[in-house]
Protein backbone atom coordinates (compact mmCIF):
# COMPACT_ATOMS: atom_id res chain seq x y z
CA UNK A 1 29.11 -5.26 1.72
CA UNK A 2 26.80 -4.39 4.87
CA UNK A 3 23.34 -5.86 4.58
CA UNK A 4 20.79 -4.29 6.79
CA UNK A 5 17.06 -4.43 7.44
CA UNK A 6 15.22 -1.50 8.36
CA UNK A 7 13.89 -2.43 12.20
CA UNK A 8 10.70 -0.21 11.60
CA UNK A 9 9.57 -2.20 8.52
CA UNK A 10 6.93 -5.12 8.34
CA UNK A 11 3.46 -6.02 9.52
CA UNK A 12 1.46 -2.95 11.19
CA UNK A 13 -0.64 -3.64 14.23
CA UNK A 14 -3.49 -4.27 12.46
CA UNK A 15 -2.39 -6.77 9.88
CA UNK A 16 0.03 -8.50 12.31
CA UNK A 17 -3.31 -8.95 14.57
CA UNK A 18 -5.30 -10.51 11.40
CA UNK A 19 -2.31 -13.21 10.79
CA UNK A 20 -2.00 -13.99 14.41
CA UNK A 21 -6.21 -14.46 14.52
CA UNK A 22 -6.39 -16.68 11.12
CA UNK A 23 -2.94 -18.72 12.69
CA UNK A 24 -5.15 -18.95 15.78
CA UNK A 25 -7.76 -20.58 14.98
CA UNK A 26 -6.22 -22.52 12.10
CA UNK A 27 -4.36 -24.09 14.75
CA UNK A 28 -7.64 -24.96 17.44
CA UNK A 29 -9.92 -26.20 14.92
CA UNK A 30 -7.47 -27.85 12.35
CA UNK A 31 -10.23 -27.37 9.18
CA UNK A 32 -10.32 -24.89 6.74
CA UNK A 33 -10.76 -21.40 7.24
CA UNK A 34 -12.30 -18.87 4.44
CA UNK A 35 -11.02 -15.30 4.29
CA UNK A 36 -12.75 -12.89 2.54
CA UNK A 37 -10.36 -11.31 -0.24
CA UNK A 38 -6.24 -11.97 0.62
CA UNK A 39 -5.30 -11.29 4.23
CA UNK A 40 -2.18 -9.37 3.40
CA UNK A 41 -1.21 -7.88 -0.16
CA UNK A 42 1.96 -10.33 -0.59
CA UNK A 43 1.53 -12.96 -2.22
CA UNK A 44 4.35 -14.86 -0.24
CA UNK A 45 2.23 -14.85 3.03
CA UNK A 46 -0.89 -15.63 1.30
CA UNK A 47 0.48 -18.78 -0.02
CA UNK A 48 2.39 -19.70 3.47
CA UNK A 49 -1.22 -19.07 5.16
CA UNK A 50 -2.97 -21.57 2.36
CA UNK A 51 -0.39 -24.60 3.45
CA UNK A 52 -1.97 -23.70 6.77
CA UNK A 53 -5.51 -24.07 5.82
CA UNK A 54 -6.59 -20.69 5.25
CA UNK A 55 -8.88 -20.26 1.71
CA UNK A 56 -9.01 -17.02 0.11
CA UNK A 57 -12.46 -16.30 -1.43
CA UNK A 58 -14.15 -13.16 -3.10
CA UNK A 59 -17.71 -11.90 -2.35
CA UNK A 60 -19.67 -13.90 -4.86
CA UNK A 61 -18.38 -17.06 -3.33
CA UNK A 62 -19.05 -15.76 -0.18
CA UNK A 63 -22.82 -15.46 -0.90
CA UNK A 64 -22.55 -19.35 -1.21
CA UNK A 65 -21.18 -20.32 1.81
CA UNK A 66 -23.45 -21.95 4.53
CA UNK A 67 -22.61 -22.38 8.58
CA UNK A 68 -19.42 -22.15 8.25
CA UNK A 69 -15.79 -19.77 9.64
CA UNK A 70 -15.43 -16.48 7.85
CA UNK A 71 -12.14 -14.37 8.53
CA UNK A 72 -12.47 -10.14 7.81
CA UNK A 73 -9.07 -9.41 7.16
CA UNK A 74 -7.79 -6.21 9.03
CA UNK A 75 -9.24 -3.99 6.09
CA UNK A 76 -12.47 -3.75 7.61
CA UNK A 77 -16.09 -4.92 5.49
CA UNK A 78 -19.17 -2.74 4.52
CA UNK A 79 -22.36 -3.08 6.50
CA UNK A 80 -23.79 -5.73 3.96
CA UNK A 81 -20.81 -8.38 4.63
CA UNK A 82 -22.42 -8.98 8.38
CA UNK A 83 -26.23 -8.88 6.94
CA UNK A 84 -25.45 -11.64 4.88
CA UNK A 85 -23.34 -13.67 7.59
CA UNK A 86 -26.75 -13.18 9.60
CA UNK A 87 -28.95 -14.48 6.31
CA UNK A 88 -25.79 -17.52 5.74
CA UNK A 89 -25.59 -18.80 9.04
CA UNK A 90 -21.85 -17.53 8.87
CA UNK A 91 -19.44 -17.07 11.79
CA UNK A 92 -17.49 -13.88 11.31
CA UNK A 93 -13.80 -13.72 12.57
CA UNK A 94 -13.97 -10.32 12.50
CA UNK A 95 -9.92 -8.46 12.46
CA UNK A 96 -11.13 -5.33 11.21
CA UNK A 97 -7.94 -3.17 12.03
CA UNK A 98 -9.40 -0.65 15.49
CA UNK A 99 -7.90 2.18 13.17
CA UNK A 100 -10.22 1.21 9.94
CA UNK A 101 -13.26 0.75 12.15
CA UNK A 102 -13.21 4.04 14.01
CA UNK A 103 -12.79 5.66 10.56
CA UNK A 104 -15.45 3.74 9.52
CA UNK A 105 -17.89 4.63 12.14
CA UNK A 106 -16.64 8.62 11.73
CA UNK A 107 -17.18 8.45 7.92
CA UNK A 108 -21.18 6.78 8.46
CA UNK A 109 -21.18 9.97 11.09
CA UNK A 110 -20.17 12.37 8.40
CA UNK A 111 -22.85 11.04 6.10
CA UNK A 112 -25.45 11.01 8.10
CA UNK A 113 -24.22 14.77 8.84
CA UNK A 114 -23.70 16.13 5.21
CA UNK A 115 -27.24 14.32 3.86
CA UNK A 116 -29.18 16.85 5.78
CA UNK A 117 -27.17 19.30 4.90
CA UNK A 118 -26.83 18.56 1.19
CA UNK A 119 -23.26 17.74 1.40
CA UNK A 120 -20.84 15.13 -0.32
CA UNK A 121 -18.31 12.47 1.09
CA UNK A 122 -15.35 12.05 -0.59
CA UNK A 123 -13.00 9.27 -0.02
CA UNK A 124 -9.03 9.89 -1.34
CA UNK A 125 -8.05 6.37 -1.81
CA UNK A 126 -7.88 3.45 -4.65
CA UNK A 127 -10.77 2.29 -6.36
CA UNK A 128 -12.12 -1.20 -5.47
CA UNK A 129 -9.77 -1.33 -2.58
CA UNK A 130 -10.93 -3.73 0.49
CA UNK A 131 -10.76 -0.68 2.41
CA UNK A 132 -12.29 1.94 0.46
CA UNK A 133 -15.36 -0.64 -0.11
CA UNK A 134 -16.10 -1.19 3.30
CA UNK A 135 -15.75 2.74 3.86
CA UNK A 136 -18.34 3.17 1.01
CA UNK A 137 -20.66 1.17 2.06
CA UNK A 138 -21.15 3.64 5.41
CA UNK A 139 -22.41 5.85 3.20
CA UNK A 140 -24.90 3.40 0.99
CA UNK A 141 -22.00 3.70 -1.15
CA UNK A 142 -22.45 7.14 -2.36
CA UNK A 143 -19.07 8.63 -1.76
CA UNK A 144 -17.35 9.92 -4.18
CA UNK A 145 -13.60 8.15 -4.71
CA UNK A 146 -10.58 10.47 -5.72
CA UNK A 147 -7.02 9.05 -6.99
CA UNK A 148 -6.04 11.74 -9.47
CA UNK A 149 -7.21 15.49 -9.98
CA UNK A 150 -8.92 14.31 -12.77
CA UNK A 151 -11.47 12.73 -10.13
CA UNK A 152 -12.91 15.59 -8.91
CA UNK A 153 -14.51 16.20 -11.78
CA UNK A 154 -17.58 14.49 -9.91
CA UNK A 155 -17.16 16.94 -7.27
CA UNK A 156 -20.01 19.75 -7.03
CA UNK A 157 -17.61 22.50 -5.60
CA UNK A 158 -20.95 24.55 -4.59
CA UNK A 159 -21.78 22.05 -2.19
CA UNK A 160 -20.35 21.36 1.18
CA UNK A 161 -17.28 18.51 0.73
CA UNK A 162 -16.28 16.52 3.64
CA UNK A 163 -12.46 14.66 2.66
CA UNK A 164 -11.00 11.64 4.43
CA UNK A 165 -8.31 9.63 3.21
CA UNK A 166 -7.79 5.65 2.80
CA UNK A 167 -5.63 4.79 5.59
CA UNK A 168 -2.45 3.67 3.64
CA UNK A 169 -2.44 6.63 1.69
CA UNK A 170 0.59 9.04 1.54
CA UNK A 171 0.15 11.66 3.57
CA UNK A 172 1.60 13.65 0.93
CA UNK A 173 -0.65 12.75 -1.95
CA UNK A 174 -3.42 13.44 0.47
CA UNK A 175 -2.47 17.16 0.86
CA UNK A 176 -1.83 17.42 -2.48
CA UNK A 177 -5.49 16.49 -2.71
CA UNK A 178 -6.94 19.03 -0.37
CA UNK A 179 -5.52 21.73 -1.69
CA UNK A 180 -6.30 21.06 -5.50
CA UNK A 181 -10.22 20.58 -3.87
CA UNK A 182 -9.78 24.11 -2.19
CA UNK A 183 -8.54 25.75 -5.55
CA UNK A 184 -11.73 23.91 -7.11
CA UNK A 185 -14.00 25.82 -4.05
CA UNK A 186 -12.14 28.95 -4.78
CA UNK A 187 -12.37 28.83 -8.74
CA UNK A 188 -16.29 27.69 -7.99
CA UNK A 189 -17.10 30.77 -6.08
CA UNK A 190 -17.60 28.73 -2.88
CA UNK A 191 -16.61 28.92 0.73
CA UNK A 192 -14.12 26.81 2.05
CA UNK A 193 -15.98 27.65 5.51
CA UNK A 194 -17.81 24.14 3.88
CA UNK A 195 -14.95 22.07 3.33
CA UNK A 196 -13.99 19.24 6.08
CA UNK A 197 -10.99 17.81 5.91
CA UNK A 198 -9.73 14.91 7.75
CA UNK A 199 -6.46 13.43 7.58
CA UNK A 200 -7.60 10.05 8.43
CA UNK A 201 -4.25 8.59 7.54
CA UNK A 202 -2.62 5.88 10.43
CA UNK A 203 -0.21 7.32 12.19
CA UNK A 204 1.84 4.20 11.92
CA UNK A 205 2.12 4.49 8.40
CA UNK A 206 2.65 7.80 7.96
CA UNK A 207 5.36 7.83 10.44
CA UNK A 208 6.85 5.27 9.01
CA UNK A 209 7.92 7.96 5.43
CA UNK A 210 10.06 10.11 7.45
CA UNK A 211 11.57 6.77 8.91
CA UNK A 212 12.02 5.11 5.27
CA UNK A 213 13.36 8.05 3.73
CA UNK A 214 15.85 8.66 6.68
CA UNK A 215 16.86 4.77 6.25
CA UNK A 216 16.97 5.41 2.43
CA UNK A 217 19.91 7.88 2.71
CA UNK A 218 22.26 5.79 4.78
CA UNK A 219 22.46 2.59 2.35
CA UNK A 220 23.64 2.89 -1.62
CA UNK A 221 21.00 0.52 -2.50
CA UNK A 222 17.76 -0.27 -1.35
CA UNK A 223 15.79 -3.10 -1.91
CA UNK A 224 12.12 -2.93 -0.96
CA UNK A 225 10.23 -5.72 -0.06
CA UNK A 226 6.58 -5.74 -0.80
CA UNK A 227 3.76 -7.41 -2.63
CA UNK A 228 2.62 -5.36 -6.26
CA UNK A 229 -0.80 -5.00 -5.27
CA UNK A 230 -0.34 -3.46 -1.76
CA UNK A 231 -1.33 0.52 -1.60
CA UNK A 232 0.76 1.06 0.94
CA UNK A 233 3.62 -1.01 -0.68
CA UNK A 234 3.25 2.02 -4.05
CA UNK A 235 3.03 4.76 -1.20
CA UNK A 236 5.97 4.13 0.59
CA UNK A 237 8.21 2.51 -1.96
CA UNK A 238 7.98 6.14 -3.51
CA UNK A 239 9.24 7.92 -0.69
CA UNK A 240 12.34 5.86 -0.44
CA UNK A 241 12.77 6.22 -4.42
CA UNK A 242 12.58 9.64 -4.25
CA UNK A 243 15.32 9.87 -1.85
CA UNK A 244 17.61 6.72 -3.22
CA UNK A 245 17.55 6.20 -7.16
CA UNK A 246 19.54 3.04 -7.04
CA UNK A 247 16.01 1.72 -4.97
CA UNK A 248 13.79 -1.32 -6.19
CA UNK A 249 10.70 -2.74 -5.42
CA UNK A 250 10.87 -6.82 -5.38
CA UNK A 251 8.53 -9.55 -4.19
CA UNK A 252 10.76 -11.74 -3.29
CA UNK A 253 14.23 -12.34 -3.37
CA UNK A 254 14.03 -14.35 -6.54
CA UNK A 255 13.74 -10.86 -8.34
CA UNK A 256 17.09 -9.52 -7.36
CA UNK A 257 19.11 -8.98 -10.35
CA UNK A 258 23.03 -9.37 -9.52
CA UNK A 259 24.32 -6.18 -11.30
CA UNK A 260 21.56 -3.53 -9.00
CA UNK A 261 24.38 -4.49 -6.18
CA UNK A 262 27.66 -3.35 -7.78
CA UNK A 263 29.91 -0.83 -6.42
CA UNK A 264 27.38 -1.02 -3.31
CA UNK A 265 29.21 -0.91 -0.12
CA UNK A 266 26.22 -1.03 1.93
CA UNK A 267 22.43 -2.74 0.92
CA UNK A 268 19.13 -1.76 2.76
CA UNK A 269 16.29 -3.90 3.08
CA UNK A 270 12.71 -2.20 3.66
CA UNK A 271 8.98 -2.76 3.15
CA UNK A 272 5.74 -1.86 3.53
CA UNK A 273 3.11 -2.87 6.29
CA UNK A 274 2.16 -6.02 4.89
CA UNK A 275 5.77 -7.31 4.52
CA UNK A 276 6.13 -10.20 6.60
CA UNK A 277 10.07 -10.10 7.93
CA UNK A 278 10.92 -14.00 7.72
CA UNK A 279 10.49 -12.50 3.64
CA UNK A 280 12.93 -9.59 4.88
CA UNK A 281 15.00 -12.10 5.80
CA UNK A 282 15.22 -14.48 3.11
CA UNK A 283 15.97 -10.93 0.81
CA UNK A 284 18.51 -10.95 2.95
CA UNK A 285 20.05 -14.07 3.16
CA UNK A 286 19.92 -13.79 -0.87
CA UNK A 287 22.28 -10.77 -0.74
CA UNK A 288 24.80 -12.12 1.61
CA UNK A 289 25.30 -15.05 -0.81
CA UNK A 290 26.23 -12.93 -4.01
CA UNK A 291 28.26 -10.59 -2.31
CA UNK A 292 31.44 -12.31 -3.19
CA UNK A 293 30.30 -12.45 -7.34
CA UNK A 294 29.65 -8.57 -6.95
């Protein structure tokens, strides 16, 4: 049985950048380090980080913490995180992804835009996701959020709609979205001469479905790698399950159950952008060792 892992999967830029910061200065100052919220959605690298030194905290702790080292994880913050880093005496590692901040600074453009002209900013991504929050809070947290098309319900379809998506999103599900929004306009009697919208998506994500699904197709079984509460993780795992049935999504190789692998002549290993590869790896490693029982 061939066992392969897919060469485009693992960390994107921006998370790899957040890991290598927190390892960093882990390393230089030898004490603890807080991050605000996990780093990465996978558990595995969360807990290899806390051996390190790294403590994972959520907001209300953070408005306890005095003078000391704050990581933002690459997901970017909303503009209160920094006020209250000012008002703590708090030292901000700040590896907000470059992709997440420019769409942060075009969505607080788009606000500011649509305000004056009675408009609405609405956000397609997850609810309470580290991203989504700190795009919310460029618009004092009046966006409106959209997952399903039972969300738009919010929407005021006589008013002008700008659309941007949540970075990890499918670019699929976001299309999906804009045209369900322009049947609302249509059905509303409005113009879609005042609908904006922005595929905001990272191009290193999105390229990365064509990539999966291509990788998908040359392997009878596919085991993807990724943590269960990683957006990206759900987008992309259901691009490669649309294309491979005999696909499943695992944490860890722990999870592999003997009988997904029979008949298989050859085994692909994938994941999303916040799967580390030494995890790759030890999925991996787990495979080889049961080929002979399979």
């Amino acid at each position: 049985m061939q066992v392969t892992i897919d060469k485009n999967s693992g960390y994107c830029f921006g998370v790899e950048f957040a890991i290598q910061m927190a390892e960093d200065e882990l390393r230089h100052s030898g004490g603890t380090l807080y991050c605000l919220g996990d780093i990465v959605h996978n558990r595995m690298e969360v807990e290899r980080l806390h051996q390190q030194g790294l403590r994972v905290i959520d907001r209300e702790e953070l408005g306890t913490l005095h003078d000391c080292k704050v990581l933002i994880r690459a997901h970017g913050e909303p503009p209160e995180t920094y006020q209250l880093a000012l008002e703590n005496n708090l030292e901000l590692i700040d590896a907000s992804c470059p992709v997440v901040l420019k769409l942060q600074n075009r969505v607080k453009h788009a606000f500011d835009a649509t305000t004056r002209a009675n408009g609405q900013v609405v956000i397609y991504g997850q609810p309470g996701h580290a991203e989504v929050i700190g795009l919310t809070g460029q618009t004092r947290n009046q966006a409106l959020i959209v997952m399903t098309e039972a969300d738009l319900d919010q929407i005021d379809f006589s008013r002008p709609i700008t659309l941007f998506s949540q970075t990890t999103k499918s670019t699929a599900g976001f299309y999906k979205m804009k045209a369900l929004i322009e049947a609302r306009i249509a059905a509303a009697g409005g113009s879609l001469e005042s609908f904006d919208a922005n595929d905001s998506i990272c191009r290193q994500v999105s390229n990365r479905e064509p990539q999966l699904a291509n990788f998908a197709q040359e392997h009878d079984v596919i085991l993807f790698v990724s943590g269960r509460k990683s957006s990206n993780g759900k987008a992309l795992f259901s691009v490669v399950n649309a294309v491979n049935p005999r696909s499943y999504f695992i944490e860890n190789e722990h999870e592999i159950q003997e009988e997904w692998l029979v008949d298989a002549a050859s085994v692909g290993i994938c994941g999303a952008t916040s799967t580390p590869l030494w995890l790759m790896r030890q999925v991996a490693d787990r495979v080889e060792g049961i080929e002979v029982a399979v």
